[in-house]
C-alpha atoms as a PDB file:
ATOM      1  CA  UNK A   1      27.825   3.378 -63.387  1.00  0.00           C
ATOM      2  CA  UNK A   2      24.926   6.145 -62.944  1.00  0.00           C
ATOM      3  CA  UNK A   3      24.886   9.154 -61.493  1.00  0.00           C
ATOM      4  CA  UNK A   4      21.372   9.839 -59.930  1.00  0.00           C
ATOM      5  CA  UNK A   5      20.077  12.776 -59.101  1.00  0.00           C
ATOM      6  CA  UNK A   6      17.151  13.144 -56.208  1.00  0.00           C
ATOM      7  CA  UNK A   7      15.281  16.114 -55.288  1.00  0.00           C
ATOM      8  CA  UNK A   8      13.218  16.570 -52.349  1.00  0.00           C
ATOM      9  CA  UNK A   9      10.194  19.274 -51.274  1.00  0.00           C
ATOM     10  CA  UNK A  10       8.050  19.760 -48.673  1.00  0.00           C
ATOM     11  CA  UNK A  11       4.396  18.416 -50.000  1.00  0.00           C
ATOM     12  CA  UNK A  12       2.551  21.183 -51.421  1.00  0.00           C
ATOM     13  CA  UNK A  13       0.107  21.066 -48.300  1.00  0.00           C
ATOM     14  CA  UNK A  14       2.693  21.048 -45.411  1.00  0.00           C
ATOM     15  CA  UNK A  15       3.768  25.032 -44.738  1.00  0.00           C
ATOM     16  CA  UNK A  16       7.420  25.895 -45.352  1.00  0.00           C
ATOM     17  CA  UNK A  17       8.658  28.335 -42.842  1.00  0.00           C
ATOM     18  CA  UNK A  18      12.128  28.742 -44.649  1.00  0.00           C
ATOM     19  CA  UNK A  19      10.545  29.341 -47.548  1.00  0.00           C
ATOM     20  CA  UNK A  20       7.946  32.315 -46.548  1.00  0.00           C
ATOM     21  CA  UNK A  21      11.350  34.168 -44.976  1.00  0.00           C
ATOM     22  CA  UNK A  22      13.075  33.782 -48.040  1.00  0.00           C
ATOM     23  CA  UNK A  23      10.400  34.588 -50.248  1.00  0.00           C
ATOM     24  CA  UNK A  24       9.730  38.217 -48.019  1.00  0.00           C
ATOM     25  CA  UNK A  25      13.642  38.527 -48.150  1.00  0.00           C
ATOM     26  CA  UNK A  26      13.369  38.942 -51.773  1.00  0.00           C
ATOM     27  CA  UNK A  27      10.165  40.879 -52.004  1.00  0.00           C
ATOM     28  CA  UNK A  28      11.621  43.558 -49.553  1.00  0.00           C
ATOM     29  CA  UNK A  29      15.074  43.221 -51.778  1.00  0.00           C
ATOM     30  CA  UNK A  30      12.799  44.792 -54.734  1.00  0.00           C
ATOM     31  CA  UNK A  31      11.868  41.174 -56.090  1.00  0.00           C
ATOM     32  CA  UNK A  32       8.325  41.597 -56.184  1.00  0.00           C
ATOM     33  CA  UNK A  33       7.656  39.268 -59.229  1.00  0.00           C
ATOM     34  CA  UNK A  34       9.170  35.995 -56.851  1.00  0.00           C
ATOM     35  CA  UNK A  35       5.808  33.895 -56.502  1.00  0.00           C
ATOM     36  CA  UNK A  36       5.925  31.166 -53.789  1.00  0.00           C
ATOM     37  CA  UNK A  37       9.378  29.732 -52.659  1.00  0.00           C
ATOM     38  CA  UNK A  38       9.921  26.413 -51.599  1.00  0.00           C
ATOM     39  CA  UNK A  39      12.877  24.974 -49.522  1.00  0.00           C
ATOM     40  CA  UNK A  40      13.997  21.847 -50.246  1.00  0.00           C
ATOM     41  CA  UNK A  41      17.818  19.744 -50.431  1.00  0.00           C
ATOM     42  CA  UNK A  42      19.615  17.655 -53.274  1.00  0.00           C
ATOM     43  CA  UNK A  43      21.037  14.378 -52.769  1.00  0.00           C
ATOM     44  CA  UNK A  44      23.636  13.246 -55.263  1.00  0.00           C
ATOM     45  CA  UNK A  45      24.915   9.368 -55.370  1.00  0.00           C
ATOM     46  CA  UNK A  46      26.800   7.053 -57.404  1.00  0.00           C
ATOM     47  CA  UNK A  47      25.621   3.585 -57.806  1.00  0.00           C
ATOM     48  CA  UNK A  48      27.449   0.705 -59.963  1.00  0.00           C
ATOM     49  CA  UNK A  49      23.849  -0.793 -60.414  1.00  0.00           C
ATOM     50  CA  UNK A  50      23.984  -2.126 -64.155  1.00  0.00           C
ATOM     51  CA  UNK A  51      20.165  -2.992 -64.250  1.00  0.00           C
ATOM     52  CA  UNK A  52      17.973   0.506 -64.532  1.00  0.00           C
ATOM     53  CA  UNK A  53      14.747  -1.408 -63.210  1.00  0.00           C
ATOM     54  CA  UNK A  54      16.377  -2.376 -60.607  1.00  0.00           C
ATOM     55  CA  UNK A  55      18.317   0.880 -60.114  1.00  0.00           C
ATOM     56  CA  UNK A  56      14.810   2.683 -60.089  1.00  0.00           C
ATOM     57  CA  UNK A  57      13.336   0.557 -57.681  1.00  0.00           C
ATOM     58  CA  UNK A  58      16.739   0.826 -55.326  1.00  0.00           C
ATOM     59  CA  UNK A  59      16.328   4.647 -54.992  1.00  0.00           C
ATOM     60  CA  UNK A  60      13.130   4.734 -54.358  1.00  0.00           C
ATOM     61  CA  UNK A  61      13.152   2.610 -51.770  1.00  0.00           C
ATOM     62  CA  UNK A  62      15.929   4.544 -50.348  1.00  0.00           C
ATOM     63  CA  UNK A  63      14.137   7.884 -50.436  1.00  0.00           C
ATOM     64  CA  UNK A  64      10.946   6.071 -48.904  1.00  0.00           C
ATOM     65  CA  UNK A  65      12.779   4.292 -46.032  1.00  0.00           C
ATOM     66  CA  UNK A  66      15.718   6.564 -45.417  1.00  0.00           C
ATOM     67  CA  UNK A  67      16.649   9.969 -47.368  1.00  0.00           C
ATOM     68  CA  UNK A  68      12.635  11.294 -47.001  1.00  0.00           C
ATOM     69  CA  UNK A  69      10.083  11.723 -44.200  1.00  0.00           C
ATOM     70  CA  UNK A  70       7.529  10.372 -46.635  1.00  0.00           C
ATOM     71  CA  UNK A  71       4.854  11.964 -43.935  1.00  0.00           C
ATOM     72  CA  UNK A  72       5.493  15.378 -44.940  1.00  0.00           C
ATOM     73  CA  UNK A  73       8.256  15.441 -48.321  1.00  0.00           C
ATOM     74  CA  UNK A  74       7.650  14.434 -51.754  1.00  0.00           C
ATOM     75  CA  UNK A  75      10.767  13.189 -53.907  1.00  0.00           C
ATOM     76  CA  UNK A  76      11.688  13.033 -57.648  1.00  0.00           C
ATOM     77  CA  UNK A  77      14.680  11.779 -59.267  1.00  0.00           C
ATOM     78  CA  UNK A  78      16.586  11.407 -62.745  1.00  0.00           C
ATOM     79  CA  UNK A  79      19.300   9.385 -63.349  1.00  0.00           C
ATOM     80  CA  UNK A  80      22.234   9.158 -66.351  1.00  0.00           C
ATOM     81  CA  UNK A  81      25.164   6.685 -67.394  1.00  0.00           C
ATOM     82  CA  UNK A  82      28.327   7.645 -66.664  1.00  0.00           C
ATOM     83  CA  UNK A  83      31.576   6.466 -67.182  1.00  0.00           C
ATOM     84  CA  UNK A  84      33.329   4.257 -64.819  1.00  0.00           C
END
């Protein structure tokens, strides 16, 4: 079994409004040295897929067809063997 681990972000060129707000929150909270802030979420699964190649190729078809809007987010993911 694997646990896999997918993170997704805005693309670098699409503007994050949650981000900018967050990023003046904690400039005005005496943060100054916070750079940029990006917004993004974390998607955790389980999968009993014994074949990494195949495993690989599974999730990113899922984050291109279903857990992404490939138009505007980027994804990245990492993945480890776990026991059953």
């Amino acid at each position: 079994m694997y646990k896999v681990n997918i993170h997704v972000l805005l693309k670098d060129d699409v503007l994050d409004p949650q981000g900018k707000t967050v990023n003046n929150a904690l400039h005005h909270m005496g943060y100054a040295s916070v750079g940029d802030v990006r917004i993004g979420k974390f998607i955790q699964i389980t999968s009993s897929e014994t074949d990494e190649a195949k495993l690989m190729a599974d999730i990113k078809d899922m984050c291109q067809k279903m857990l992404t809007n490939p138009v505007i987010e980027k994804f990245d993911f990492s993945f480890e063997k776990v026991a059953s």
